[in-house]
C-alpha atoms as a PDB file:
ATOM      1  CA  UNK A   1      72.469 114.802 105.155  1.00  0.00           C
ATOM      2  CA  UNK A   2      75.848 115.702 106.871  1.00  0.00           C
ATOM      3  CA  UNK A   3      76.136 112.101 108.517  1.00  0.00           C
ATOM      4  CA  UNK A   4      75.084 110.514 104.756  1.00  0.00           C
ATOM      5  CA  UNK A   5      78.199 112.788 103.671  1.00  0.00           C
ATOM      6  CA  UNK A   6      80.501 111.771 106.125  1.00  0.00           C
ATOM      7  CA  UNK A   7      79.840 108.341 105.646  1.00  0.00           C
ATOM      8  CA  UNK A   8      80.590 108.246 101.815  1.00  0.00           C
ATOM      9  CA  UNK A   9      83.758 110.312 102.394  1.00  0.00           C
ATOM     10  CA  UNK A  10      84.781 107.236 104.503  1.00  0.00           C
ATOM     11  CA  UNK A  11      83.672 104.835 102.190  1.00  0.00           C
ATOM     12  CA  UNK A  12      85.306 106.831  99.499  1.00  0.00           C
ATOM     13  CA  UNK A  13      88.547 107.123 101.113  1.00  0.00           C
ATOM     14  CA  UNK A  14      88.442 103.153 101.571  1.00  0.00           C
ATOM     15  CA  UNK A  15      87.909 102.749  97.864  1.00  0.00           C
ATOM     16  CA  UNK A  16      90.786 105.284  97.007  1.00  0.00           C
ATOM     17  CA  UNK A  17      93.117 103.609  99.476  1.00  0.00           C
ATOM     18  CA  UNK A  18      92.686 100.287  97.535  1.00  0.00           C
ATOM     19  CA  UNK A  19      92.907 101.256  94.102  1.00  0.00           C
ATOM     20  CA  UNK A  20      96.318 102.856  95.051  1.00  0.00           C
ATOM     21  CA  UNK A  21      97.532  98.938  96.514  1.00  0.00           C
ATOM     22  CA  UNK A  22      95.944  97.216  93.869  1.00  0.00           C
ATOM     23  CA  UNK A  23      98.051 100.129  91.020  1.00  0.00           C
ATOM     24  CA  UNK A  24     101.103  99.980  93.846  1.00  0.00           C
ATOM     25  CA  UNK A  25     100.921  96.051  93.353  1.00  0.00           C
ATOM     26  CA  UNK A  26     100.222  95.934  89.529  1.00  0.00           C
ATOM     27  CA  UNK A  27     103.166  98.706  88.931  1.00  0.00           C
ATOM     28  CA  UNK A  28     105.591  96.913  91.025  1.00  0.00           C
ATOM     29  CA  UNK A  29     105.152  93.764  89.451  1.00  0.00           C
ATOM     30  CA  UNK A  30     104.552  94.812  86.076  1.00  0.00           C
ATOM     31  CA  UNK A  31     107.900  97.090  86.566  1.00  0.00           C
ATOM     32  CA  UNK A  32     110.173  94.161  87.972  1.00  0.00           C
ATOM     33  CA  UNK A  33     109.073  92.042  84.609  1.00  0.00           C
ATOM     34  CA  UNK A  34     110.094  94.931  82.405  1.00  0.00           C
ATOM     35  CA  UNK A  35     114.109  95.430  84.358  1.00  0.00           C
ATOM     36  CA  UNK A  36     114.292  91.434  84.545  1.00  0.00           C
ATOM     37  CA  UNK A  37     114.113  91.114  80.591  1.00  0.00           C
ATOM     38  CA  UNK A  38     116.634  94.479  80.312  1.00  0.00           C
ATOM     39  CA  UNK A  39     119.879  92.671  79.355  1.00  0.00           C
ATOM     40  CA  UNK A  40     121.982  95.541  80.064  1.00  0.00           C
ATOM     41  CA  UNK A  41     120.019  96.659  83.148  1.00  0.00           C
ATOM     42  CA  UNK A  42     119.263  94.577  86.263  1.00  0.00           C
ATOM     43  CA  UNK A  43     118.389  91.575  83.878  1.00  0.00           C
ATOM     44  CA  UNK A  44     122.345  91.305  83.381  1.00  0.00           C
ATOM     45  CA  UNK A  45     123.286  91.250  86.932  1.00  0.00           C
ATOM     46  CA  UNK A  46     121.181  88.380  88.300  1.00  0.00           C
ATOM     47  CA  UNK A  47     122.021  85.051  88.078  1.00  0.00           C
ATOM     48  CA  UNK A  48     119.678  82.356  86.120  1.00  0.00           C
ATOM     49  CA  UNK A  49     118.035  80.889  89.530  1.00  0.00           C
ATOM     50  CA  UNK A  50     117.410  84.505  90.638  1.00  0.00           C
ATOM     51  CA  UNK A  51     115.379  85.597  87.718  1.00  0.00           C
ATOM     52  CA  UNK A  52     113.414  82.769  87.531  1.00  0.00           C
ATOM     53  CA  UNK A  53     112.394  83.052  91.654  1.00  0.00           C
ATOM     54  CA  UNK A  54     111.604  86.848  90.192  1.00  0.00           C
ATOM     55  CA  UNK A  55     109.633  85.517  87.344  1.00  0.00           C
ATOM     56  CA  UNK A  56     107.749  83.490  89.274  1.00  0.00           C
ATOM     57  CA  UNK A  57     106.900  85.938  92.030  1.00  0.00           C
ATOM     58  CA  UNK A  58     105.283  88.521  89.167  1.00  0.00           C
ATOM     59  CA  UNK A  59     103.566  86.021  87.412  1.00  0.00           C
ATOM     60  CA  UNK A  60     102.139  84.688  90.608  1.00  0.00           C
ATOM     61  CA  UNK A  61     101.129  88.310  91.525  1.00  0.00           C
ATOM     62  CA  UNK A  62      99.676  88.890  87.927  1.00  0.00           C
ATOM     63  CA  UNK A  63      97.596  86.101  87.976  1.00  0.00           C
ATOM     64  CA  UNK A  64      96.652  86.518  91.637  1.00  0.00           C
ATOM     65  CA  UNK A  65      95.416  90.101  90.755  1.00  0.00           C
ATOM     66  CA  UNK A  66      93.396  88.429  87.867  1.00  0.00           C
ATOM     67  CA  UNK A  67      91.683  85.831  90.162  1.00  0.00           C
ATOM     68  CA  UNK A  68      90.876  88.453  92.980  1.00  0.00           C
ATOM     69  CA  UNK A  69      89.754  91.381  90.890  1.00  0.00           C
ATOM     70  CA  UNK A  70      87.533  92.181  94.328  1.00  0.00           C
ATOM     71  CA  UNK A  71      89.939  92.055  96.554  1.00  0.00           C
ATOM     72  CA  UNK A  72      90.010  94.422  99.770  1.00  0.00           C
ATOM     73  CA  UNK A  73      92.632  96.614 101.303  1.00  0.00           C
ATOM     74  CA  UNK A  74      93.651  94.408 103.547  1.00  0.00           C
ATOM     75  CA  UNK A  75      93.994  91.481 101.203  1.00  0.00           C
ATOM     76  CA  UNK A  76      96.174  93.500  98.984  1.00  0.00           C
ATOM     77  CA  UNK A  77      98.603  95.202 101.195  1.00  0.00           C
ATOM     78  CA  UNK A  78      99.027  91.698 101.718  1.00  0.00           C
ATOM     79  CA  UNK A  79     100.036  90.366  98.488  1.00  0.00           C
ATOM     80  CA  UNK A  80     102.417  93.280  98.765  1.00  0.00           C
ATOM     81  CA  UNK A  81     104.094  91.868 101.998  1.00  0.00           C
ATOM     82  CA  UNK A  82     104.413  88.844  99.798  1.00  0.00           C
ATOM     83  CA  UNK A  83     105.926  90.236  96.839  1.00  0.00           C
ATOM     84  CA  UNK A  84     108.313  92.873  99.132  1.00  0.00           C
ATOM     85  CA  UNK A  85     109.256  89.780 100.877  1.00  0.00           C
ATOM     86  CA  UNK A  86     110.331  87.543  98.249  1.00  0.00           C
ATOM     87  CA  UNK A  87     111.732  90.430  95.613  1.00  0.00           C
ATOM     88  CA  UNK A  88     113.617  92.967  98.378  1.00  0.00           C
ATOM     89  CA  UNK A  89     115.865  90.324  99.630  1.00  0.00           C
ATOM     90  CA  UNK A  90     117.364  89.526  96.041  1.00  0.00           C
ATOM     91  CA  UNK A  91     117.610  92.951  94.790  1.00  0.00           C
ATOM     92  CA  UNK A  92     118.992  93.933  97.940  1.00  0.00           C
ATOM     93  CA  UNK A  93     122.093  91.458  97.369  1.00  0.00           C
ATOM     94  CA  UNK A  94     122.748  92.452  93.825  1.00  0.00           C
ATOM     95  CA  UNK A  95     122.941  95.747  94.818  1.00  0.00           C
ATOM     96  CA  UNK A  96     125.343  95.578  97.735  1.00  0.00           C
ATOM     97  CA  UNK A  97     127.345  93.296  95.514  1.00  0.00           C
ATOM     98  CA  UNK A  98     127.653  95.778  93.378  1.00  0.00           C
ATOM     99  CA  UNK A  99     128.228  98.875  95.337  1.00  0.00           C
ATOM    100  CA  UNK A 100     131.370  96.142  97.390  1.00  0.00           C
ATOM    101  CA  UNK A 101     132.825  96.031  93.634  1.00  0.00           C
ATOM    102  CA  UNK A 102     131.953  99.423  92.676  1.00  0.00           C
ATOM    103  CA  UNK A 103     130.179  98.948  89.684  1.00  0.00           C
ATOM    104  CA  UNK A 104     126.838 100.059  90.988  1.00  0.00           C
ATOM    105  CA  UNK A 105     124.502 101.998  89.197  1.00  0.00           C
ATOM    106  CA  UNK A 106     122.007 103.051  91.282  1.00  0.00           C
ATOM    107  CA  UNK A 107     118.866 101.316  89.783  1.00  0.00           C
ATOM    108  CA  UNK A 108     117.868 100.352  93.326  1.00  0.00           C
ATOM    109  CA  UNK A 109     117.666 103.688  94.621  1.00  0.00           C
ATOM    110  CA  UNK A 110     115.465 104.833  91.433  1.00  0.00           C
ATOM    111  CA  UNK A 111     113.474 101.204  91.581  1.00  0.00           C
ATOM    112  CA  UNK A 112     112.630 101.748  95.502  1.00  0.00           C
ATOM    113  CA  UNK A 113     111.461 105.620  94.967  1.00  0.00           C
ATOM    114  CA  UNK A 114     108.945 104.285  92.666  1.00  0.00           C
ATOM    115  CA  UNK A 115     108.203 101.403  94.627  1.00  0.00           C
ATOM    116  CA  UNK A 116     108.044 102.721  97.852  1.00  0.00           C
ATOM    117  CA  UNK A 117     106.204  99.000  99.227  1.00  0.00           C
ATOM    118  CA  UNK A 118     110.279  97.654  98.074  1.00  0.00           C
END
């Protein structure tokens, strides 16, 4: 009975650990689409190019979560990498272009403490 126990905690801490990638995943993306059509937010410091590479990134991301609705761990801290990889890079440029000019407001620090994976 103990060893049944121990073996669903383990499979129950699995499960946990990827419905908090697949949310971390969803809530990054979903949160990047939201400040990329805030005109006075980070939507209004990116240039045309840079919103459409961010565009596409969450829209490949939503529809990749929609095709792989069983995905595993593994295979979403991967998509993650992806995303991270692709979005961190741009942000990261705005924001230092900013803070060189000294017009930043600090949406990067707030953006990265909810999106720790950024």
């Amino acid at each position: 009975m103990i060893r049944s126990a121990e073996q669903f905690a383990e499979h129950d801490k699995k499960i946990k650990q990827t419905v908090e990638a697949k949310n971390h995943l969803e809530s990054s993306s979903y949160s990047l689409k939201t400040q990329l059509e805030d005109e006075l937010g980070l939507g209004s410091r990116l240039s045309k190019d840079e919103k459409d590479t961010l565009r596409e990134v969450v829209q490949d991301v939503v529809r990749w979560l929609e095709e792989n609705v069983d995905a595993d761990l593994d295979e979403y801290k991967a998509k993650q990498a992806e995303f991270d990889e692709i979005v961190r890079p741009i942000l990261k440029d705005t924001y230092q272009a900013e803070g060189a000019g000294g017009t930043g407001c600090g949406d990067e620090e707030n953006y990265g403490s909810h999106h720790d994976g950024l």
